[in-house]
Protein backbone atom coordinates (compact mmCIF):
# COMPACT_ATOMS: atom_id res chain seq x y z
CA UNK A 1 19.46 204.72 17.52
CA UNK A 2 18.60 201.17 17.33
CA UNK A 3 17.33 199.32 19.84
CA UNK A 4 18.97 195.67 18.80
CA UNK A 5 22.35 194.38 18.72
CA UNK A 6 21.62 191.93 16.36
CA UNK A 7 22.74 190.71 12.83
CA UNK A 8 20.72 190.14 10.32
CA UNK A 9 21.59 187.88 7.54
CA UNK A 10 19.23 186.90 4.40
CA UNK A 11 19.94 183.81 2.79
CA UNK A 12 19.14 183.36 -1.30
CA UNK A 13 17.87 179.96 -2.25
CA UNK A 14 17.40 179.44 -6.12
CA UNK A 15 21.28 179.46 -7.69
CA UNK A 16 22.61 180.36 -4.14
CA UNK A 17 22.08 177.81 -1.52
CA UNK A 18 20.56 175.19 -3.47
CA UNK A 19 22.08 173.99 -7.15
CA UNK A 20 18.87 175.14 -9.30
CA UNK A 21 20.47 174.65 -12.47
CA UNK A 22 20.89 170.58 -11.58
CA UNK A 23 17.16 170.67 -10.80
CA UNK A 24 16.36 172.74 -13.67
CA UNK A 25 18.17 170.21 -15.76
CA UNK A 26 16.69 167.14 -14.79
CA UNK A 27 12.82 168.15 -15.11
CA UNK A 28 13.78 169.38 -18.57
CA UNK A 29 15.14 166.13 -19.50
CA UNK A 30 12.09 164.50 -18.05
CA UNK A 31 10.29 165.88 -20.83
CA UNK A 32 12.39 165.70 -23.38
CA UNK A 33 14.40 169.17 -23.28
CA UNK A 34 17.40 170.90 -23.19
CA UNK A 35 18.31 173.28 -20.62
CA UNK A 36 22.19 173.70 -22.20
CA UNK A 37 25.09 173.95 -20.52
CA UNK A 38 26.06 176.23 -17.48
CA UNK A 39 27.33 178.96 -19.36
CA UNK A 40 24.75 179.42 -21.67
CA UNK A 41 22.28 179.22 -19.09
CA UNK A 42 23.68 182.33 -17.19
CA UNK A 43 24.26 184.60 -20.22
CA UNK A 44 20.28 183.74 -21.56
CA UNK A 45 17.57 186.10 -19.73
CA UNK A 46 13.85 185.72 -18.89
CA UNK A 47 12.27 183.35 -21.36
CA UNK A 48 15.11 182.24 -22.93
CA UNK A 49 16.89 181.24 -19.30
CA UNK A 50 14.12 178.15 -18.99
CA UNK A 51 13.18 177.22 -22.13
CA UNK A 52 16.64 177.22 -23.23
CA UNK A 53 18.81 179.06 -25.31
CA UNK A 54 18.87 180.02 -29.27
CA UNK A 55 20.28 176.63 -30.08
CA UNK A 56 18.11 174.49 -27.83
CA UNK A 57 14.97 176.78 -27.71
CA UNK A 58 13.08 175.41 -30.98
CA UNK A 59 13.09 172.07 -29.84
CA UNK A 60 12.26 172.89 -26.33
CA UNK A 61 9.09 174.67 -28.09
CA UNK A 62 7.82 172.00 -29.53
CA UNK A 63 7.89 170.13 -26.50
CA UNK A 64 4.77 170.59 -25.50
CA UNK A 65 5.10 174.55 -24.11
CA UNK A 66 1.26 175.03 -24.07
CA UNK A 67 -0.50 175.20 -20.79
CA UNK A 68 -1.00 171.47 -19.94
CA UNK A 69 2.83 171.33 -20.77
CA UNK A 70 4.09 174.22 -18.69
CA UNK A 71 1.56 172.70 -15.58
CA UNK A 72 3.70 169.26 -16.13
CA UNK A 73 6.56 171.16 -16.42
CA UNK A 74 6.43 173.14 -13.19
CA UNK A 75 4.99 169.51 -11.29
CA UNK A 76 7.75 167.61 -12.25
CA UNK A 77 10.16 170.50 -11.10
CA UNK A 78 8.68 170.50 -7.98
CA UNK A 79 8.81 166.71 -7.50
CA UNK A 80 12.90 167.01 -8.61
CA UNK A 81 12.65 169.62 -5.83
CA UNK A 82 11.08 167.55 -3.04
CA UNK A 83 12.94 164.18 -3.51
CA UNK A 84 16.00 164.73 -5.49
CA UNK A 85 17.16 168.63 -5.57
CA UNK A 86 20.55 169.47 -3.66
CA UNK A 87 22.26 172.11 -1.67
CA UNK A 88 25.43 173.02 -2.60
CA UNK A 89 28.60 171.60 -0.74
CA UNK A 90 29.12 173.37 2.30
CA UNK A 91 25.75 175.18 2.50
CA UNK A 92 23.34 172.47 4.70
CA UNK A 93 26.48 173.12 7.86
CA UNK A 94 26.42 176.98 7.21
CA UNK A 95 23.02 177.21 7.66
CA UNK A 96 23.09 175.32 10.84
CA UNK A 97 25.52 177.52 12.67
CA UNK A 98 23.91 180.77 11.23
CA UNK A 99 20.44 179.29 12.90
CA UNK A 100 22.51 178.18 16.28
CA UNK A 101 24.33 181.50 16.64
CA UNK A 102 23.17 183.51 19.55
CA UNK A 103 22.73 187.41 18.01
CA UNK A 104 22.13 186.64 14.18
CA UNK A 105 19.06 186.93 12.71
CA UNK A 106 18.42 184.18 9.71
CA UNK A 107 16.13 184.70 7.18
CA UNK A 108 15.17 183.60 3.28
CA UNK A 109 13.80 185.38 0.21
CA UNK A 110 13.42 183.94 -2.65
CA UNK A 111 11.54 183.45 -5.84
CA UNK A 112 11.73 179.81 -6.32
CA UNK A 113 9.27 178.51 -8.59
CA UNK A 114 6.92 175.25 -7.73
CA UNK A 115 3.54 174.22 -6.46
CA UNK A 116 3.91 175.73 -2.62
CA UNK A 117 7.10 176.53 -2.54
CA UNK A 118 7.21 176.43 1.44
CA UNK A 119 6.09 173.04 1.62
CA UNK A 120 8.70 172.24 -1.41
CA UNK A 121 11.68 174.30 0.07
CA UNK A 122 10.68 172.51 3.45
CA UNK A 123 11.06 169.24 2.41
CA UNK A 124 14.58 170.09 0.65
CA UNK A 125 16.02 171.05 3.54
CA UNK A 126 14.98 168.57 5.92
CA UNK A 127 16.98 166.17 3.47
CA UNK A 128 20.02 167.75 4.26
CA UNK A 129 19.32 168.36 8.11
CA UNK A 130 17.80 171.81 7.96
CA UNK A 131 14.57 172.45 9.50
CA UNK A 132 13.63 176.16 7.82
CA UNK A 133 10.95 176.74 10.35
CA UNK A 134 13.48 178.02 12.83
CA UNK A 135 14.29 180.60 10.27
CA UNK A 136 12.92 184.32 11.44
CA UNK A 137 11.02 184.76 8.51
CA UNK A 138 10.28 183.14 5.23
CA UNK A 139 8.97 185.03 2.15
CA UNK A 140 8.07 184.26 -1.15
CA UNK A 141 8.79 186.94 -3.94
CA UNK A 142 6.77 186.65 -7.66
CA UNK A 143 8.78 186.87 -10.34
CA UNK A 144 7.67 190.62 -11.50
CA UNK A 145 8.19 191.86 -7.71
CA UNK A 146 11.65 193.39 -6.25
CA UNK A 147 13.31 192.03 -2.87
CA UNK A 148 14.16 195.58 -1.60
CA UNK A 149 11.08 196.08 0.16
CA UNK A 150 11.32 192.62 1.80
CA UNK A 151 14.97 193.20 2.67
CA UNK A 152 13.89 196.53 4.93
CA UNK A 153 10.75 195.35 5.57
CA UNK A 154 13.10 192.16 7.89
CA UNK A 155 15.52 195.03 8.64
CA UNK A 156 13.05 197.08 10.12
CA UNK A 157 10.95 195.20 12.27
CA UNK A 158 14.61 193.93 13.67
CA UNK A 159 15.43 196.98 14.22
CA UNK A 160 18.88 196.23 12.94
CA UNK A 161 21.42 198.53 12.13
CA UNK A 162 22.21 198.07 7.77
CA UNK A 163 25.93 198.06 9.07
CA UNK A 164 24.97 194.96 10.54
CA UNK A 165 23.08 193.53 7.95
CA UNK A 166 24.08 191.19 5.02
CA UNK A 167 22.16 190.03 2.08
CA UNK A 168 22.73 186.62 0.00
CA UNK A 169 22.74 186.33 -3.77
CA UNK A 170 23.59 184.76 -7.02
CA UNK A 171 21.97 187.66 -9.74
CA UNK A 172 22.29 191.69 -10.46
CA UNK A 173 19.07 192.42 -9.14
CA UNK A 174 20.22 190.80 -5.67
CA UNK A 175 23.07 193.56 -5.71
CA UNK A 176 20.88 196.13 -6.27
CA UNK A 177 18.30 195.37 -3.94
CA UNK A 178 20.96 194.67 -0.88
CA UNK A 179 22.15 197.50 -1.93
CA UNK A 180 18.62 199.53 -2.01
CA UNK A 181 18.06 198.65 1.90
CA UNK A 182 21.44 199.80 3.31
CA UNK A 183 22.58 195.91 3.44
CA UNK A 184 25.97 194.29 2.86
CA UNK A 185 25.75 191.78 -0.15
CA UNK A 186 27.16 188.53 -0.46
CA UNK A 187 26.74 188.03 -4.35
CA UNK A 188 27.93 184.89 -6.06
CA UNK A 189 28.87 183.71 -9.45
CA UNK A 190 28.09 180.47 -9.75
CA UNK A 191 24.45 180.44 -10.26
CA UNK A 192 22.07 182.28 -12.76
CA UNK A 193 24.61 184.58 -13.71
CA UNK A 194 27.98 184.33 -14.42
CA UNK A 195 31.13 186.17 -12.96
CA UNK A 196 31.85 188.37 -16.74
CA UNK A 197 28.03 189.06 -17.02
CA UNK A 198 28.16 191.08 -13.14
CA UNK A 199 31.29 192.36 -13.38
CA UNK A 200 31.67 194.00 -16.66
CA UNK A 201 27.74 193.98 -17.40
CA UNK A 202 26.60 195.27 -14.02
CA UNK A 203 29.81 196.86 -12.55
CA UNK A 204 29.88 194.98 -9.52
CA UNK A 205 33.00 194.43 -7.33
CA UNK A 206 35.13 191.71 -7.74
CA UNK A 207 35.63 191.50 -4.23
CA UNK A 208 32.32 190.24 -3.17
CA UNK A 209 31.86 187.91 -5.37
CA UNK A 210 32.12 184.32 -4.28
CA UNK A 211 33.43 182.21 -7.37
CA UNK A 212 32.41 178.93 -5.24
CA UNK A 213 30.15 178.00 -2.51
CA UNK A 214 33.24 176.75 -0.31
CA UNK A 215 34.17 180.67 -1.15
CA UNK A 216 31.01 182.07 0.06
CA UNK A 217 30.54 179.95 3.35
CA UNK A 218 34.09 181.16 4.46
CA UNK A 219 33.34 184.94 3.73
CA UNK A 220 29.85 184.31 5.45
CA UNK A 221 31.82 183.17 8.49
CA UNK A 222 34.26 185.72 8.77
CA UNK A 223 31.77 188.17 8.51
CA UNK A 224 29.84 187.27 11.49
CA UNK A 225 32.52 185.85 13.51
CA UNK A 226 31.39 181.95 13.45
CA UNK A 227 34.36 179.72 13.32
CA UNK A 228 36.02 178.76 10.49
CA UNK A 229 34.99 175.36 8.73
């Protein structure tokens, strides 16, 4: 039925691999804003996620939130990308062995926001000894668009079985759209969204979600037989 023996695992950057929120945090306080704490910043949704929330949002508006000051915004997140911006613990060495192991298929998909995000993402890694052009594929999701296609688009032209296919994630709509392509997902609760918001908001199972990154590198590993850390 399918041609390949392969696995296929897609990696999650924003909230996921790499601490966004940190990031986030610093090029807000660059120009003067709030981003709140952790907590607040996974309950708040669309707007209210970056500018801040209720308490911090009308002084984050009158920080310059016109176009000049969303343009500086989104350059000085990408600088806090490039140079400063950091994986979280454990996730440079899992990436390694996923890229080493003979049989798995490594891939990204993400929606990370900054002036060329490959170039940006690129440079990230390769300060913590990951070199993302050995990855199979890369791609680069807008904001309005869904990652299912892109998930079965990779499956696909694998020709991987789903059974053998996992899925990375830190938000609902990662769930969903691992969910959408026949893929296992590996969903986690210490990024944009927080473990009460997907469990009792979105219904999803306890049992895949990864309270820490230590958590989710060891259930990575299991899953596709790499040893354990």
């Amino acid at each position: 039925m399918y041609k390949s023996r392969d696995r296929l695992i897609i990696i999650d950057a924003d909230g996921t691999v790499i601490d966004a929120f940190t990031a986030i945090g610093t090029a807000f306080a660059r120009h003067g804003m709030d981003l709140g704490d952790l907590d607040r910043f996974q309950k708040r949704r669309n707007l209210f996620k970056y500018l801040g929330g209720l308490k911090e949002f009308p002084r984050n508006l009158t920080k310059r939130f016109g176009k000049q000051g969303r343009r500086d915004l989104l350059a000085t997140l990408t600088e806090v990308y490039r140079e400063e911006a950091s994986l979280y613990p454990g996730m440079a060495e899992l990436v390694r062995e996923l890229l080493a192991a003979p049989g798995i298929r490594v891939g990204m998909v993400t929606r990370n926001v900054t002036h060329e995000p490959e170039v940006t993402l690129g440079k990230l890694f390769a300060r913590h000894g990951v070199d993302i052009r050995q990855l199979d594929f890369l791609h680069y999701v807008p904001l309005r668009e869904e990652k299912a296609p892109y998930f079965i688009t990779a499956r696909e032209r694998f020709d991987i079985n789903p059974a053998r296919a996992y899925a990375c994630g830190d938000e609902h709509k990662d769930y969903v759209a691992a969910q959408s392509a026949g893929m296992h997902p590996f969903i986690v609760s210490y990024g944009f969204e927080s473990f009460a918001r997907l469990t009792r908001k979105f219904s999803i199972p306890e049992a895949i979600i990864s309270p820490t990154p230590p958590v989710l590198c060891d259930r990575v590993r299991h899953a596709l037989d790499l040893p354990a850390a």
